[in-house]
Protein backbone atom coordinates (compact mmCIF):
# COMPACT_ATOMS: atom_id res chain seq x y z
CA UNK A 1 236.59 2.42 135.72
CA UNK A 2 237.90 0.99 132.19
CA UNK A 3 241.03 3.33 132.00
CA UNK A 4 244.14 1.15 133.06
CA UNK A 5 246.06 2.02 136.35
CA UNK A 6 249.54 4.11 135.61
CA UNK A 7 252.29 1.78 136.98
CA UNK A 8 252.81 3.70 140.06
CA UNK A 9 248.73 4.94 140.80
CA UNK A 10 248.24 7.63 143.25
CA UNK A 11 245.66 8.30 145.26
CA UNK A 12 245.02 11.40 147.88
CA UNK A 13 243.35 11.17 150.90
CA UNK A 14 240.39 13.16 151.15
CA UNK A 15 238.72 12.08 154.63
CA UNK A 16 238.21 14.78 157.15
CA UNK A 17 241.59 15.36 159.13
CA UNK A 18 243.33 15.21 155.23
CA UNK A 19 240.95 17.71 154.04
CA UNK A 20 241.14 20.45 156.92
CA UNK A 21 245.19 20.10 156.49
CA UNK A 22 244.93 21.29 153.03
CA UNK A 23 244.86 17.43 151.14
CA UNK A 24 242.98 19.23 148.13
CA UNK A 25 246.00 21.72 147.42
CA UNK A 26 247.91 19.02 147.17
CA UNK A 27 245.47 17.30 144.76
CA UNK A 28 245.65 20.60 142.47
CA UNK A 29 249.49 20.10 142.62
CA UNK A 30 249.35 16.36 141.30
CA UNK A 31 246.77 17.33 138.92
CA UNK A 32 248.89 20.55 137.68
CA UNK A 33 252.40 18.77 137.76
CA UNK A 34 250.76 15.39 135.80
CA UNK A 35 248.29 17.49 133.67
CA UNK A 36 245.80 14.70 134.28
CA UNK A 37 242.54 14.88 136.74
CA UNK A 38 240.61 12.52 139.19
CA UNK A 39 240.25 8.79 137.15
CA UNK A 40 242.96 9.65 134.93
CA UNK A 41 246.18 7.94 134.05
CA UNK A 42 249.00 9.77 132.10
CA UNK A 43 249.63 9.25 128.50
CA UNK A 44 253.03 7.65 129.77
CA UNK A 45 251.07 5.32 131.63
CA UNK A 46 253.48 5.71 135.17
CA UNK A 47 251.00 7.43 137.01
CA UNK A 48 247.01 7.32 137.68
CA UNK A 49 245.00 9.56 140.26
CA UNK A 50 242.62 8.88 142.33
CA UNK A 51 240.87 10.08 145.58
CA UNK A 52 240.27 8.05 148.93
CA UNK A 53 238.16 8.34 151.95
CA UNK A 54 240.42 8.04 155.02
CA UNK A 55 244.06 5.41 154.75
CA UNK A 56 243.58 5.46 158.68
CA UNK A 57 246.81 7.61 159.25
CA UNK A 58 244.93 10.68 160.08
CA UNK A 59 247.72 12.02 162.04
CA UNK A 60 250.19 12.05 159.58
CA UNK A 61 247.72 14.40 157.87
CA UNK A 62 247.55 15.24 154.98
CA UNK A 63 248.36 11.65 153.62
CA UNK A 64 249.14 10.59 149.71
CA UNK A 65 249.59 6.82 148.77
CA UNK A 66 251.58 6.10 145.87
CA UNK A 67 251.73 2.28 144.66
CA UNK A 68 251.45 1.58 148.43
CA UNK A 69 253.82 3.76 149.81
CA UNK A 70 252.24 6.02 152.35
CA UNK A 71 253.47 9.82 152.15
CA UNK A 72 252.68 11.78 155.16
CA UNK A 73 252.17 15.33 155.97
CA UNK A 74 252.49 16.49 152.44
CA UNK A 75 252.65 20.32 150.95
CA UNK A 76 252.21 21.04 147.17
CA UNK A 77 255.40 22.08 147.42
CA UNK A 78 256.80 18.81 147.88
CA UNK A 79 254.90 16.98 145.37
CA UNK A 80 257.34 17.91 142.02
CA UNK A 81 260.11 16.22 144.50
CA UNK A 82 258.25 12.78 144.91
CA UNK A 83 257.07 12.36 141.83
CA UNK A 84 260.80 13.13 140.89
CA UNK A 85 261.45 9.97 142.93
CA UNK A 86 259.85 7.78 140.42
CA UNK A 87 260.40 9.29 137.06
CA UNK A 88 264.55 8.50 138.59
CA UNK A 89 263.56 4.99 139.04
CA UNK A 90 262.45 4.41 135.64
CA UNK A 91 265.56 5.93 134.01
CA UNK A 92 267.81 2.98 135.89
């Protein structure tokens, strides 16, 4: 795509095992919390979303990289706490 990566670019894991543990809630939850959709980057430009296949680490289901850093077994609920995370980081 044209549209730049955010700094920190996320991207959900959308193979089987991810998808049966509920993965696309936790989509909706990125997508809801960042107001931006699949191929998007936020006007900010910290974050970008995208979806993958399979990161290999089906049983840590379901599975969210963020700039590299693998987050396993994730629930919407603690999405607003992780992307917390990095919005502290760039107030240092």
């Amino acid at each position: 795509t044209m549209t730049p990566k955010g700094k920190y670019p996320i991207s959900v894991c959308l193979g089987t095992a991810c998808y049966v543990r509920g993965a696309e809630k936790v989509l909706d939850e990125f997508q809801r919390q960042l107001e931006i959709k699949v191929g998007e980057t936020t006007p900010d430009g910290l974050f970008s979303l995208d979806c993958l296949r399979c990161v290999g680490a089906c049983g840590l289901a379901p599975v969210v990289t963020i700039a590299g850093k693998v987050y396993g077994r994730l629930t919407p609920e603690k999405v607003r706490d992780i992307l917390s995370e990095y919005y502290l980081l760039e107030q240092v």
